[in-house]
PDB file of N, CA and C in Angstrom:
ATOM      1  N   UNK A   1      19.719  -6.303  -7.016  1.00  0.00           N
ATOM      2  CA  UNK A   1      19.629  -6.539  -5.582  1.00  0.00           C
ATOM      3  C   UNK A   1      19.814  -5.225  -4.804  1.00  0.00           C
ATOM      4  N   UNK A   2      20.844  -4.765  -5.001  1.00  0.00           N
ATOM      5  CA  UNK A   2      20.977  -3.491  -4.351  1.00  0.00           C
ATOM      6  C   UNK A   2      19.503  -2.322  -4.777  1.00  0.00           C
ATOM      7  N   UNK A   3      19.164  -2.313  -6.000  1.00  0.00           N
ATOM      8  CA  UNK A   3      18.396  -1.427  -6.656  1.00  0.00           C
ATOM      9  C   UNK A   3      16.865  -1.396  -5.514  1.00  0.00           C
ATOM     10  N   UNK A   4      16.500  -2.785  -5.226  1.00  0.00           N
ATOM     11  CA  UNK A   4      15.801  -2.953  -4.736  1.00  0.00           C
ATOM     12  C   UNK A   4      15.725  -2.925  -3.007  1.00  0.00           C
ATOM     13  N   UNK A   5      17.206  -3.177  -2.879  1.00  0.00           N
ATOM     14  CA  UNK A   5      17.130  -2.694  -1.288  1.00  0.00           C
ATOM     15  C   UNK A   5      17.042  -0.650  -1.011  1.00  0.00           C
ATOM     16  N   UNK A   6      17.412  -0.490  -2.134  1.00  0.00           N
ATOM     17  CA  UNK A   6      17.462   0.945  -1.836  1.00  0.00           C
ATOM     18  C   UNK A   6      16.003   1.777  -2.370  1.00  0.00           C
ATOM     19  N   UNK A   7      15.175   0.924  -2.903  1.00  0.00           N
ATOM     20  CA  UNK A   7      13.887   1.222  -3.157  1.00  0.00           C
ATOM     21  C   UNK A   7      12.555   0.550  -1.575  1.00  0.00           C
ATOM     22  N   UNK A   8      13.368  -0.408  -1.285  1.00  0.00           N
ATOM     23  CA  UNK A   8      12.677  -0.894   0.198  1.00  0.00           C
ATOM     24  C   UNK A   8      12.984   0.314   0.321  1.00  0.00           C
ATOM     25  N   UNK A   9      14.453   0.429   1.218  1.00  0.00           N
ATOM     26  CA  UNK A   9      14.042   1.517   2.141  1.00  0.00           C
ATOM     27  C   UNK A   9      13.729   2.929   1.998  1.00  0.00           C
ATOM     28  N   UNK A  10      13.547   3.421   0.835  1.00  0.00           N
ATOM     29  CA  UNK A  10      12.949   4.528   0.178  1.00  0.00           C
ATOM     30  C   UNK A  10      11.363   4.629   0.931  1.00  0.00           C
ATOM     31  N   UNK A  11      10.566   3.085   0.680  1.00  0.00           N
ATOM     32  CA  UNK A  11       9.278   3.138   0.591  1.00  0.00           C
ATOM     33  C   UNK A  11       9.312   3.000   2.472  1.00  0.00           C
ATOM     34  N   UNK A  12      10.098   2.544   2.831  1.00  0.00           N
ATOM     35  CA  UNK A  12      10.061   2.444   4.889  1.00  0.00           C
ATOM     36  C   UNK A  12       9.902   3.694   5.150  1.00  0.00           C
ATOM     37  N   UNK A  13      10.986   4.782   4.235  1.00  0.00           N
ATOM     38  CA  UNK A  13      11.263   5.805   5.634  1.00  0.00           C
ATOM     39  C   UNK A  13       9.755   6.988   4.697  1.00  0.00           C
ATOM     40  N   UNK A  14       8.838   6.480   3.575  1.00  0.00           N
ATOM     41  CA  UNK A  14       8.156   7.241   3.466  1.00  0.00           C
ATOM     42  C   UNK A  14       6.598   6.916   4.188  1.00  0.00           C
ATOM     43  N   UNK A  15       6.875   5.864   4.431  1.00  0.00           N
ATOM     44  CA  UNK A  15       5.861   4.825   5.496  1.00  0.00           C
ATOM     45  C   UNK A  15       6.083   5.801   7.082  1.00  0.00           C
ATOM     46  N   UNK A  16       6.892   6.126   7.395  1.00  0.00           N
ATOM     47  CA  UNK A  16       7.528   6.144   8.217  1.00  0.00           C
ATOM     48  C   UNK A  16       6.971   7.615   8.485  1.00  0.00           C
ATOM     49  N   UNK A  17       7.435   8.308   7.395  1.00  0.00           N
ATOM     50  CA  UNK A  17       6.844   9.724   7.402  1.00  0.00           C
ATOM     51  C   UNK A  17       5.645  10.157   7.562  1.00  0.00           C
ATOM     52  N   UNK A  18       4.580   9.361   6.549  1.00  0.00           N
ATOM     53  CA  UNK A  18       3.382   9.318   6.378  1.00  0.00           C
ATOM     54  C   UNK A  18       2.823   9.094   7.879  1.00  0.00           C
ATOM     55  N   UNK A  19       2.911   8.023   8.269  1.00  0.00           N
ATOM     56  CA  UNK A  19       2.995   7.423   9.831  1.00  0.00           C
ATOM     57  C   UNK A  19       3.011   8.987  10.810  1.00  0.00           C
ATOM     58  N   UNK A  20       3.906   9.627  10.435  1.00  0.00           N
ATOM     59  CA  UNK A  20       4.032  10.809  11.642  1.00  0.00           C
ATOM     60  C   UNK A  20       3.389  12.079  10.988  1.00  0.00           C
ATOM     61  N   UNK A  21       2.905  12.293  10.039  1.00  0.00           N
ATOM     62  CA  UNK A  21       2.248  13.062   9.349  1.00  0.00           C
ATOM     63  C   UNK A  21       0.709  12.738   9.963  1.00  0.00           C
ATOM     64  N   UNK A  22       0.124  11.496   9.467  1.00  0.00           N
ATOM     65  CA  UNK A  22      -1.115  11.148  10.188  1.00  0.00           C
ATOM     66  C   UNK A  22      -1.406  11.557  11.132  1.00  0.00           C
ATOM     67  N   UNK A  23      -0.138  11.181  12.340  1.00  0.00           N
ATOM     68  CA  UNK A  23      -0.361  11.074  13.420  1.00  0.00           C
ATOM     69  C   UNK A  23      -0.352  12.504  14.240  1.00  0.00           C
ATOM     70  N   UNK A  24       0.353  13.199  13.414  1.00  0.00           N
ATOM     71  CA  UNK A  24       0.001  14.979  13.829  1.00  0.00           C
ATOM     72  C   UNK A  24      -1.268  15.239  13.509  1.00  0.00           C
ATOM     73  N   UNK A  25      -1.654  15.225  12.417  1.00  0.00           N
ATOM     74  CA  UNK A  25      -2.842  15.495  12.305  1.00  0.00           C
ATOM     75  C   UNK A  25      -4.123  15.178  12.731  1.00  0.00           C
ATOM     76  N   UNK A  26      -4.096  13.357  13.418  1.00  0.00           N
ATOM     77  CA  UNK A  26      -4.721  13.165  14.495  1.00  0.00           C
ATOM     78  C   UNK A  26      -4.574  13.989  15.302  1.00  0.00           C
ATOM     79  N   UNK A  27      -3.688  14.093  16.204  1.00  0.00           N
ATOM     80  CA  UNK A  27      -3.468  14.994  17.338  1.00  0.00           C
ATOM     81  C   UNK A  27      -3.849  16.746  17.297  1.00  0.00           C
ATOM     82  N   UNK A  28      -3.760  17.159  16.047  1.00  0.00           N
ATOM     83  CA  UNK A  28      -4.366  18.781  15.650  1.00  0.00           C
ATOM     84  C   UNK A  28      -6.077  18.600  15.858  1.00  0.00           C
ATOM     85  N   UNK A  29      -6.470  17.339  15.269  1.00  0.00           N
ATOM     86  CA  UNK A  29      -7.743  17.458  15.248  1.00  0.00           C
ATOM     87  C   UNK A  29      -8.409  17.314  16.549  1.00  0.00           C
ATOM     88  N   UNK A  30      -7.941  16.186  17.380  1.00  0.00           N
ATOM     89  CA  UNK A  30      -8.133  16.024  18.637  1.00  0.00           C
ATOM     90  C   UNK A  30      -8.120  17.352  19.378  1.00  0.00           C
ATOM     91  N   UNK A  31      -7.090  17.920  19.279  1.00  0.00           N
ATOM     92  CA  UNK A  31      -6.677  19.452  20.055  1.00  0.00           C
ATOM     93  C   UNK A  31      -8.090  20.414  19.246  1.00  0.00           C
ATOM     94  N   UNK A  32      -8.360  20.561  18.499  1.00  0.00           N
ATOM     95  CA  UNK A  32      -9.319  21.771  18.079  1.00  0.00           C
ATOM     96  C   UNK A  32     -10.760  20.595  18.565  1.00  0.00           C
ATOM     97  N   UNK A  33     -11.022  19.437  18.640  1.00  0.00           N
ATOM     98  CA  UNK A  33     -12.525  18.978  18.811  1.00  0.00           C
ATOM     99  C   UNK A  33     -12.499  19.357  20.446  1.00  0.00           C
ATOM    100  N   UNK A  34     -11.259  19.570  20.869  1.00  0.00           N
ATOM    101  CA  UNK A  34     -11.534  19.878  22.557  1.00  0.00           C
ATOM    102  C   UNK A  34     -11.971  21.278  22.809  1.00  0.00           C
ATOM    103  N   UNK A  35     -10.850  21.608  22.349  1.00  0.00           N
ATOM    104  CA  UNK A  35     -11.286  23.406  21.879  1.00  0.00           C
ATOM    105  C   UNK A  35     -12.518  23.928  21.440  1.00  0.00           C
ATOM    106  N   UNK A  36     -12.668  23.616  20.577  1.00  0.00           N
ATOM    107  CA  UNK A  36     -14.381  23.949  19.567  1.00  0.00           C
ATOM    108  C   UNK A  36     -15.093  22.983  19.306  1.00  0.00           C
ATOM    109  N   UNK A  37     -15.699  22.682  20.571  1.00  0.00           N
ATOM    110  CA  UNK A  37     -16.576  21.012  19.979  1.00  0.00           C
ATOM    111  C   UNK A  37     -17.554  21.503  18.776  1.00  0.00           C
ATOM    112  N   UNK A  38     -18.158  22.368  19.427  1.00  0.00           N
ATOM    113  CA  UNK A  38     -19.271  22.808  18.470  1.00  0.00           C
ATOM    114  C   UNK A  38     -19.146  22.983  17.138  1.00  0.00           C
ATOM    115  N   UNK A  39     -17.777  23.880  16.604  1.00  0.00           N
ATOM    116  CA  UNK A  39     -17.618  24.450  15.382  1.00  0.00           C
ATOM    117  C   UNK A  39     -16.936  23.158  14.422  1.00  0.00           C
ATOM    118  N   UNK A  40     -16.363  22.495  15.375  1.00  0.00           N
ATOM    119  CA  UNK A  40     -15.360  20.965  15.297  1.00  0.00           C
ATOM    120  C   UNK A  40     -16.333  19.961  14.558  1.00  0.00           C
ATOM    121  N   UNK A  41     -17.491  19.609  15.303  1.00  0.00           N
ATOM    122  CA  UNK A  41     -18.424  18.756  14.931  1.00  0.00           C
ATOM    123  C   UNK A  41     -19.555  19.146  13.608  1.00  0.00           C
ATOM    124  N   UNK A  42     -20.028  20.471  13.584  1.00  0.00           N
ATOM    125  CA  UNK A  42     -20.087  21.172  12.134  1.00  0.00           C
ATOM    126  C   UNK A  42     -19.446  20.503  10.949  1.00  0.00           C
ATOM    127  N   UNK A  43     -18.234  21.389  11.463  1.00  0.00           N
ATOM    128  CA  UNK A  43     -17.215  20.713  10.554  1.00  0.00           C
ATOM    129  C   UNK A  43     -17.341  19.193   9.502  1.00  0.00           C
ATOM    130  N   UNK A  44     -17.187  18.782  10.828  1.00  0.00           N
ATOM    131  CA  UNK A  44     -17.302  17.254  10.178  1.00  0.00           C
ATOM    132  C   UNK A  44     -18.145  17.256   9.669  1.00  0.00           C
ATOM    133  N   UNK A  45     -19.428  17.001   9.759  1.00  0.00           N
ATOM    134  CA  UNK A  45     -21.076  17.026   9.295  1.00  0.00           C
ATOM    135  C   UNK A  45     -20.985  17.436   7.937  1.00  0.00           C
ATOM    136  N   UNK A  46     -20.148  18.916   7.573  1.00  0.00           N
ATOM    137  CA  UNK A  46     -19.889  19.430   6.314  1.00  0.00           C
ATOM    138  C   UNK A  46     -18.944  18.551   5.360  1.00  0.00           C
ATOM    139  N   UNK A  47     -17.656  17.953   6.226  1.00  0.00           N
ATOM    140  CA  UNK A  47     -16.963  17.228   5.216  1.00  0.00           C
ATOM    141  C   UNK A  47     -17.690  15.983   5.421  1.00  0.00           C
ATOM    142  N   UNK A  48     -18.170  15.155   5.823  1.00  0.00           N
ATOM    143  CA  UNK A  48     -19.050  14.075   5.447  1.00  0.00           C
ATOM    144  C   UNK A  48     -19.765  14.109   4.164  1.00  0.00           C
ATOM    145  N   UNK A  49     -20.409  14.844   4.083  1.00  0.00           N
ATOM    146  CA  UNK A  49     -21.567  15.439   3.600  1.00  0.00           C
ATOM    147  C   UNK A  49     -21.051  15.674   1.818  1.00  0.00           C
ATOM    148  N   UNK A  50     -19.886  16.623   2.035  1.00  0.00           N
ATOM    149  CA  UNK A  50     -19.037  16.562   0.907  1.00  0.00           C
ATOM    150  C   UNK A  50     -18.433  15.222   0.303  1.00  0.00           C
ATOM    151  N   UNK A  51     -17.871  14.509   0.870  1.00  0.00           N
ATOM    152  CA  UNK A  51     -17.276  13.212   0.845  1.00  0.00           C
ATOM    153  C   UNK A  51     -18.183  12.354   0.125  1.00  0.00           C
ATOM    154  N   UNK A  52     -19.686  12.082   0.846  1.00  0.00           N
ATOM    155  CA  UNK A  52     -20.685  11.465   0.224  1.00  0.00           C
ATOM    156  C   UNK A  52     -20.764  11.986  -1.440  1.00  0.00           C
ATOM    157  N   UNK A  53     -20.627  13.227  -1.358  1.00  0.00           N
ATOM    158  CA  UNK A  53     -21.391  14.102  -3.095  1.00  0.00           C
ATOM    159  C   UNK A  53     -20.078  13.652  -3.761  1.00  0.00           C
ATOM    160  N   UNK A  54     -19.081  13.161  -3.590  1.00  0.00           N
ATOM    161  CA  UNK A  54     -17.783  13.474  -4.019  1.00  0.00           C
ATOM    162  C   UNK A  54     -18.023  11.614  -4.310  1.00  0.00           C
ATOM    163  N   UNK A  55     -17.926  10.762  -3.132  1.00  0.00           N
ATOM    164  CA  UNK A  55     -17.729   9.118  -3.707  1.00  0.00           C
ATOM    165  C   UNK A  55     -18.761   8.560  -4.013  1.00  0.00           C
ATOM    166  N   UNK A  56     -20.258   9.536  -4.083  1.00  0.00           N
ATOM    167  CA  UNK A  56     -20.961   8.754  -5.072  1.00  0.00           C
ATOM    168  C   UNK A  56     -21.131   8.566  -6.307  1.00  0.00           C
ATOM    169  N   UNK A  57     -20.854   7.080  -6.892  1.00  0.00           N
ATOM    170  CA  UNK A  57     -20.653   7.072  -8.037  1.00  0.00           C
ATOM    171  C   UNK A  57     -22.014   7.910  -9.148  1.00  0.00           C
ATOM    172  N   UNK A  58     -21.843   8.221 -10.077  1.00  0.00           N
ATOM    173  CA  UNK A  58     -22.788   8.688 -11.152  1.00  0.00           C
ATOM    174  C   UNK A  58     -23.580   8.059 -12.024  1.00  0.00           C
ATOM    175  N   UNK A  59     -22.741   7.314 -12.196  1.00  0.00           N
ATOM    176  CA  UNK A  59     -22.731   6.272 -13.466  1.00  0.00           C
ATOM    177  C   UNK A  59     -21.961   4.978 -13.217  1.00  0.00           C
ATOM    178  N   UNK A  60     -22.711   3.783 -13.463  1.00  0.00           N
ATOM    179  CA  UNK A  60     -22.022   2.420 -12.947  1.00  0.00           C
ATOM    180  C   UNK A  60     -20.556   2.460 -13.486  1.00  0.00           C
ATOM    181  N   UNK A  61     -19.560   1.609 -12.264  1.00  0.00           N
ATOM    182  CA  UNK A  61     -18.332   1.511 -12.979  1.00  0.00           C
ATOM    183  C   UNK A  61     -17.900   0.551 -14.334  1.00  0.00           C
ATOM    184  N   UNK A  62     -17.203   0.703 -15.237  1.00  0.00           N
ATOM    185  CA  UNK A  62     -17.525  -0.056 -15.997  1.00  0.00           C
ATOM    186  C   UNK A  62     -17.228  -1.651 -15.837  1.00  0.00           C
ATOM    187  N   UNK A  63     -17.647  -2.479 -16.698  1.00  0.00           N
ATOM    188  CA  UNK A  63     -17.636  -3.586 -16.609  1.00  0.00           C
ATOM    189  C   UNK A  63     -15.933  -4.493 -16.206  1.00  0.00           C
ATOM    190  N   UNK A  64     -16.079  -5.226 -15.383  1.00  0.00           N
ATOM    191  CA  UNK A  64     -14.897  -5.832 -14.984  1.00  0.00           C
ATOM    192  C   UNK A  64     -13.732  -4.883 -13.637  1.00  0.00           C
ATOM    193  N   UNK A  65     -14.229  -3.445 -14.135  1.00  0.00           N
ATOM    194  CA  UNK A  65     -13.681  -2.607 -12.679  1.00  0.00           C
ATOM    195  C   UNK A  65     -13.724  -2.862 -11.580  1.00  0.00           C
ATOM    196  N   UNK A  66     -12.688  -2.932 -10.722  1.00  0.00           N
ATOM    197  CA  UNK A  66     -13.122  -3.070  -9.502  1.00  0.00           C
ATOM    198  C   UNK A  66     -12.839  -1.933  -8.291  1.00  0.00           C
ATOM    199  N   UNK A  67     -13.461  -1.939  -7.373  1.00  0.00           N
ATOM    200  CA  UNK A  67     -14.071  -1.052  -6.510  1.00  0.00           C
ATOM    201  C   UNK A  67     -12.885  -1.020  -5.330  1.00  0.00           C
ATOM    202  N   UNK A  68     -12.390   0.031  -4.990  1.00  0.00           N
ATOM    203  CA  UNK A  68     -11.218   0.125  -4.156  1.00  0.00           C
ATOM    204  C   UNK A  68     -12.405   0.136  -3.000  1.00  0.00           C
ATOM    205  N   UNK A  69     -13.061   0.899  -2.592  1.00  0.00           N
ATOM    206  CA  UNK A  69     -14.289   0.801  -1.047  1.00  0.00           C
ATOM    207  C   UNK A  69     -13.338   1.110  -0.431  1.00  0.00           C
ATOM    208  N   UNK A  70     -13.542  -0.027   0.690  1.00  0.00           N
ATOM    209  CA  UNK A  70     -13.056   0.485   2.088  1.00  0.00           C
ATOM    210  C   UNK A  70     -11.230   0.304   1.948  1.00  0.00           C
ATOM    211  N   UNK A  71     -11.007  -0.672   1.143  1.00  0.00           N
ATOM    212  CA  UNK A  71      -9.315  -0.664   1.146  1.00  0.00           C
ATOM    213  C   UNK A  71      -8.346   0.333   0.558  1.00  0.00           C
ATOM    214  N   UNK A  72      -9.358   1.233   0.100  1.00  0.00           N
ATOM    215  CA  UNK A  72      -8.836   2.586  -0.190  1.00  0.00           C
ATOM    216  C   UNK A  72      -8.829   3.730   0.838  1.00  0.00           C
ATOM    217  N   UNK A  73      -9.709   3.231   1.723  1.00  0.00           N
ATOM    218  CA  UNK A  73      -9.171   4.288   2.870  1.00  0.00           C
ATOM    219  C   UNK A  73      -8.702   3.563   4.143  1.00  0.00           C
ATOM    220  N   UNK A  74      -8.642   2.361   3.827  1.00  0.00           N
ATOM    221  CA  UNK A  74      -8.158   1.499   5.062  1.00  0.00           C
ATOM    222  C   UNK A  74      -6.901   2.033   5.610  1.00  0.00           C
ATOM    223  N   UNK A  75      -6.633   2.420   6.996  1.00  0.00           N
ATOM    224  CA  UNK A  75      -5.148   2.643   7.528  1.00  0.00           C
ATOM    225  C   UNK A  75      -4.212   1.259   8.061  1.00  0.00           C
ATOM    226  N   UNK A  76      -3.631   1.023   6.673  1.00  0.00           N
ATOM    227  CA  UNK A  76      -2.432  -0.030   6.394  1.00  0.00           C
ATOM    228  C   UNK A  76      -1.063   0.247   7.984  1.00  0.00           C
ATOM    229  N   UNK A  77      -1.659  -1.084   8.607  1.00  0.00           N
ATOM    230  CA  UNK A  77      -0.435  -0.991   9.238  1.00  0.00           C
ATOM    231  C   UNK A  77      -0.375  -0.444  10.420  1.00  0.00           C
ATOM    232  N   UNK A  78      -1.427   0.265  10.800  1.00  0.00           N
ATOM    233  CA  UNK A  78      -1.128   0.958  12.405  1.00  0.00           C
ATOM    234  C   UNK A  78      -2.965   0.907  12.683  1.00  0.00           C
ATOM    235  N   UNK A  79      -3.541   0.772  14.033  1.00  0.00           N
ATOM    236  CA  UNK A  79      -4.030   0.504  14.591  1.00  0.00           C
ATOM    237  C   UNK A  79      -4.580   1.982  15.346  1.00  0.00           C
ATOM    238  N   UNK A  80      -5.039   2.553  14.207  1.00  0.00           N
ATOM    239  CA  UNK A  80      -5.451   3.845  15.082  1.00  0.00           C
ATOM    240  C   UNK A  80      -6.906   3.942  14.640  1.00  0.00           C
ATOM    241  N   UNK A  81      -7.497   4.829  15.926  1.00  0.00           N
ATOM    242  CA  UNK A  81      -8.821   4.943  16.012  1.00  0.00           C
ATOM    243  C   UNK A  81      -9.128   6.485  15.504  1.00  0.00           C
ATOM    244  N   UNK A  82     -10.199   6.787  14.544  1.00  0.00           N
ATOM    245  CA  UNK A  82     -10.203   7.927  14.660  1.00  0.00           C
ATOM    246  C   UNK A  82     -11.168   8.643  15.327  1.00  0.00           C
ATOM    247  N   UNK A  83     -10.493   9.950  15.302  1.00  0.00           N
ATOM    248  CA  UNK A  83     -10.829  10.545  16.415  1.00  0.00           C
ATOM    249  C   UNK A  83     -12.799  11.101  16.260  1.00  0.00           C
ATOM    250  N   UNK A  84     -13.398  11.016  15.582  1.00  0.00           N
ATOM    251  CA  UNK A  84     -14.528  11.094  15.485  1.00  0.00           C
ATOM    252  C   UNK A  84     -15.422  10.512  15.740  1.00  0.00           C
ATOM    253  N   UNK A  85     -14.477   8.363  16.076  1.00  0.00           N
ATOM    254  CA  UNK A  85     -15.316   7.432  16.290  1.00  0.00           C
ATOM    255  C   UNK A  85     -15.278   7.551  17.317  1.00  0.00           C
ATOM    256  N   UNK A  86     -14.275   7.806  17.829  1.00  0.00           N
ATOM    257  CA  UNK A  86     -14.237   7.842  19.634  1.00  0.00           C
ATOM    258  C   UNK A  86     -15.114   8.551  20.228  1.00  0.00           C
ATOM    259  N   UNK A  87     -15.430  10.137  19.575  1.00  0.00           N
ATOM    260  CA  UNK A  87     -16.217  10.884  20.443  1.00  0.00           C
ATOM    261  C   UNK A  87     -17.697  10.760  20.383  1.00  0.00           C
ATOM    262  N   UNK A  88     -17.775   9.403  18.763  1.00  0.00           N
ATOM    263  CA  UNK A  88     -19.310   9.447  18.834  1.00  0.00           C
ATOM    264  C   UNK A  88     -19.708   7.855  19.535  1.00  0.00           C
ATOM    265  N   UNK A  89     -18.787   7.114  20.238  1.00  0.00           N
ATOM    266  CA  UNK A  89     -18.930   6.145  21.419  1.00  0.00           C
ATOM    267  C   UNK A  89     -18.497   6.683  22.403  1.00  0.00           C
ATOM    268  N   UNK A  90     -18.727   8.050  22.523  1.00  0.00           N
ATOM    269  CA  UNK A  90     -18.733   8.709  23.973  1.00  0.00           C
ATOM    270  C   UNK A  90     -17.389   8.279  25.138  1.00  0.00           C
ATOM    271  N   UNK A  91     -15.752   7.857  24.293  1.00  0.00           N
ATOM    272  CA  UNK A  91     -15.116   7.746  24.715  1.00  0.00           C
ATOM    273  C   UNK A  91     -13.970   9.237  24.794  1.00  0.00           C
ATOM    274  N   UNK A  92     -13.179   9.506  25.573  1.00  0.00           N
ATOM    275  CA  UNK A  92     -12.111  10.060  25.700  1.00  0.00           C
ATOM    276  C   UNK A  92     -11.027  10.311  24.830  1.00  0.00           C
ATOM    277  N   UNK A  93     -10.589  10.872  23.956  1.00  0.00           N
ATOM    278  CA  UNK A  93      -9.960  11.218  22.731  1.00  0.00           C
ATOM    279  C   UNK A  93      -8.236  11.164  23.210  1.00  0.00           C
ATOM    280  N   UNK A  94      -7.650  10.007  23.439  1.00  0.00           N
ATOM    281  CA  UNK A  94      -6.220   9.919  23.670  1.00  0.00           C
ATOM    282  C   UNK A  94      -5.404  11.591  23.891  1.00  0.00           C
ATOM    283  N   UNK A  95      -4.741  12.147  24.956  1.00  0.00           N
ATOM    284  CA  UNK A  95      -4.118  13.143  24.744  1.00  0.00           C
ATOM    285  C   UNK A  95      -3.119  13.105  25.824  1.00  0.00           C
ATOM    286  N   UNK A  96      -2.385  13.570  25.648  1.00  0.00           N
ATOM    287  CA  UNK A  96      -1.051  14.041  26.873  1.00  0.00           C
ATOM    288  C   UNK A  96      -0.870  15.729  26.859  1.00  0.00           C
ATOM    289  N   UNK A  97      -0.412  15.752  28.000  1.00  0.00           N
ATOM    290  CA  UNK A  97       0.318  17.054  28.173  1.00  0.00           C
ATOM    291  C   UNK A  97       1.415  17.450  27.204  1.00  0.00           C
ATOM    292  N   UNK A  98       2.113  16.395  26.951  1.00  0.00           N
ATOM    293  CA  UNK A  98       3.193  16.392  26.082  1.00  0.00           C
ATOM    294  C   UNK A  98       2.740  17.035  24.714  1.00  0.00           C
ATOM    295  N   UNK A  99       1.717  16.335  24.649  1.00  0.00           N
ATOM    296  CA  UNK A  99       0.981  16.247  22.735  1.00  0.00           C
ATOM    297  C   UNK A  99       0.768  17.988  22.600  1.00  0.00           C
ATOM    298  N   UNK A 100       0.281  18.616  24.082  1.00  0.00           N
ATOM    299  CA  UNK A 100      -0.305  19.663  24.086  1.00  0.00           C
ATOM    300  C   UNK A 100       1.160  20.800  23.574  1.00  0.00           C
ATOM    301  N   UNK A 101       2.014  20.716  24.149  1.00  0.00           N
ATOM    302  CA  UNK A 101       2.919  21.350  24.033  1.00  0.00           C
ATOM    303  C   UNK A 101       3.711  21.347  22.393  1.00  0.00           C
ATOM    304  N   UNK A 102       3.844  20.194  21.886  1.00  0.00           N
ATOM    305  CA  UNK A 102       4.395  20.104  20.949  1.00  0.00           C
ATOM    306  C   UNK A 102       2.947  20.762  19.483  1.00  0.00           C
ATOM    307  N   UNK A 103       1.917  21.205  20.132  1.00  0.00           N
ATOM    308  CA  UNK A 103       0.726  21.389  18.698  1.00  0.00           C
ATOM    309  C   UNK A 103       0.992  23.281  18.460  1.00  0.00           C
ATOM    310  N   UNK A 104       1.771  23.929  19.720  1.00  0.00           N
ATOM    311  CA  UNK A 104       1.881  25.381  19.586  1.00  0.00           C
ATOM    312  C   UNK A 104       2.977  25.781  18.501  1.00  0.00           C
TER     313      UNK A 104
END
């Protein structure tokens, strides 16, 4: 009982971490696509591009395998948009003054 409460909260406060790790790095990316749209959007185009050469499979998976897809990159648990979808529905990329200060 105990073993397992102290393994919960092991896995919370790394949830927890992860959570604010993401969420900087949202906010870095946001801060440089404002900065360098141009070199920003490249960018992406290149890691797309990579990503594709990288998760296409080669060779069928084998029999009975199953396919992680989208629940392997699904973001478990928080409700965030990323920032690439936003700018390609021509919306406004969440930012504060605050955010600005804390990325120097």
């Amino acid at each position: 009982q105990e073993l397992f409460k102290k393994h919960t909260q092991t896995l919370l406060d790394m949830k927890k971490d992860l959570d604010h790790i993401f969420r900087r790095i949202r906010e870095l990316k946001g801060k440089l696509s404002r900065q360098y749209p141009e070199a920003f959007q490249a960018a992406e185009v290149q890691v797309r591009q990579w990503e594709e050469s990288v998760m296409t499979p080669t060779s069928p998976p084998p029999e009975g395998a199953t396919s992680l897809g989208a629940a392997a990159t699904e973001d478990f648990g928080s409700n965030v948009t990323d920032v690439s979808q936003l700018q390609t529905e021509g919306l406004e990329v969440p930012y504060t003054e605050e955010q600005d200060s804390t990325l120097h």
